[in-house]
Protein backbone atom coordinates (compact mmCIF):
# COMPACT_ATOMS: atom_id res chain seq x y z
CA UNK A 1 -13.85 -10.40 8.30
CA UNK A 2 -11.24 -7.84 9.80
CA UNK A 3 -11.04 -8.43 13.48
CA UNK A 4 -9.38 -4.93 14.65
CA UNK A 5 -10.90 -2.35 15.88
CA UNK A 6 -11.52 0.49 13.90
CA UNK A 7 -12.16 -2.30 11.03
CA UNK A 8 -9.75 -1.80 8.09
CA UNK A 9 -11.27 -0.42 4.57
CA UNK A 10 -12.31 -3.33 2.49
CA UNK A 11 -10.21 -3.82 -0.76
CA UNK A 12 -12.24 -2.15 -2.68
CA UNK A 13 -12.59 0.97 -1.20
CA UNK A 14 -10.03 3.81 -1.85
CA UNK A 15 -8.07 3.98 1.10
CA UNK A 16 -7.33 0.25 0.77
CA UNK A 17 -4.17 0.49 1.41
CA UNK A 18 -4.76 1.83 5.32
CA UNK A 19 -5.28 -1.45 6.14
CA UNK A 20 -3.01 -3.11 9.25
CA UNK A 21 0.20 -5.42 7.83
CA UNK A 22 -0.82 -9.32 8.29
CA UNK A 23 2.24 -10.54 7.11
CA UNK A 24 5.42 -8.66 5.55
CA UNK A 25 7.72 -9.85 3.56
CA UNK A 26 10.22 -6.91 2.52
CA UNK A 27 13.13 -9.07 1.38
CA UNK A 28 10.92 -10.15 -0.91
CA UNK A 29 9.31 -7.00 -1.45
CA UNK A 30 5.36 -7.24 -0.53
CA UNK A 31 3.07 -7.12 2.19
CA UNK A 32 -0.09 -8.95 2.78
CA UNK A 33 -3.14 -6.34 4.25
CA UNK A 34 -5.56 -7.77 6.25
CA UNK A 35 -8.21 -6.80 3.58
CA UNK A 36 -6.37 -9.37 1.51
CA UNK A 37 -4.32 -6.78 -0.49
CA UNK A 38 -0.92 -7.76 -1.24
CA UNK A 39 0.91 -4.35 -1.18
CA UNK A 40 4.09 -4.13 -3.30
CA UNK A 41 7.04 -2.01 -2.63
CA UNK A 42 6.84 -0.36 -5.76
CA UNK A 43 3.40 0.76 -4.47
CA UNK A 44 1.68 -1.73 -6.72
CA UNK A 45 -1.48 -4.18 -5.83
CA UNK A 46 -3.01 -7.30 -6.41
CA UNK A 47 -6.68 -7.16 -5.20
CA UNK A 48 -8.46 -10.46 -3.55
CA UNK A 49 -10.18 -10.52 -6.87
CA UNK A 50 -7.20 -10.57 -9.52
CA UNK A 51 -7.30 -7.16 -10.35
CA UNK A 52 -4.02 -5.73 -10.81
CA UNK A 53 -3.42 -1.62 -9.91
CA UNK A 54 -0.49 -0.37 -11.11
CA UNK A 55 2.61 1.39 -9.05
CA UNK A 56 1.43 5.01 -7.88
CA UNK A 57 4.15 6.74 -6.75
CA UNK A 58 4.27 10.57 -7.56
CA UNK A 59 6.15 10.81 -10.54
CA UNK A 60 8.70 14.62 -10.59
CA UNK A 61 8.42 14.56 -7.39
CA UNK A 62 11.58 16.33 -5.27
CA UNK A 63 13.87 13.98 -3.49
CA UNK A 64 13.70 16.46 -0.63
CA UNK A 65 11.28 18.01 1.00
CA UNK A 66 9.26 20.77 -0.66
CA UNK A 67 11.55 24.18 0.96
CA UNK A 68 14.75 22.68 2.00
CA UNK A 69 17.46 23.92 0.61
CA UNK A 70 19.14 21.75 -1.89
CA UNK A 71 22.91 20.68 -1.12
């Protein structure tokens, strides 16, 4: 049960991954949620339940910001 206050999503739900940092670990390169989520760097998961969701970074995207002019 999430003790903060507003209370994070539960795993399951689609903003998941809004869910406050219980323990970090970047050298290692995950995060534990406090919805029990552990939050990769590559921006994969591993739900409470086993299920695995795959990295979701946008893929083409820019590496600059959408009008800046490139160097």
């Amino acid at each position: 049960m999430c003790p903060h206050l507003p209370p994070c999503p539960p795993s399951h739900a689609y903003d998941r991954e809004a869910a406050r940092v219980v323990a970090a670990h970047p050298e290692q390169g995950w995060s534990l949620l406090c919805n029990g989520v552990v939050l990769f760097d590559d921006t994969g998961e591993l739900l409470p339940d086993g299920e695995v969701i795959a990295p979701h970074r946008p893929v083409g995207a820019p590496p600059w910001p959408a009008g800046a002019p490139r160097r």
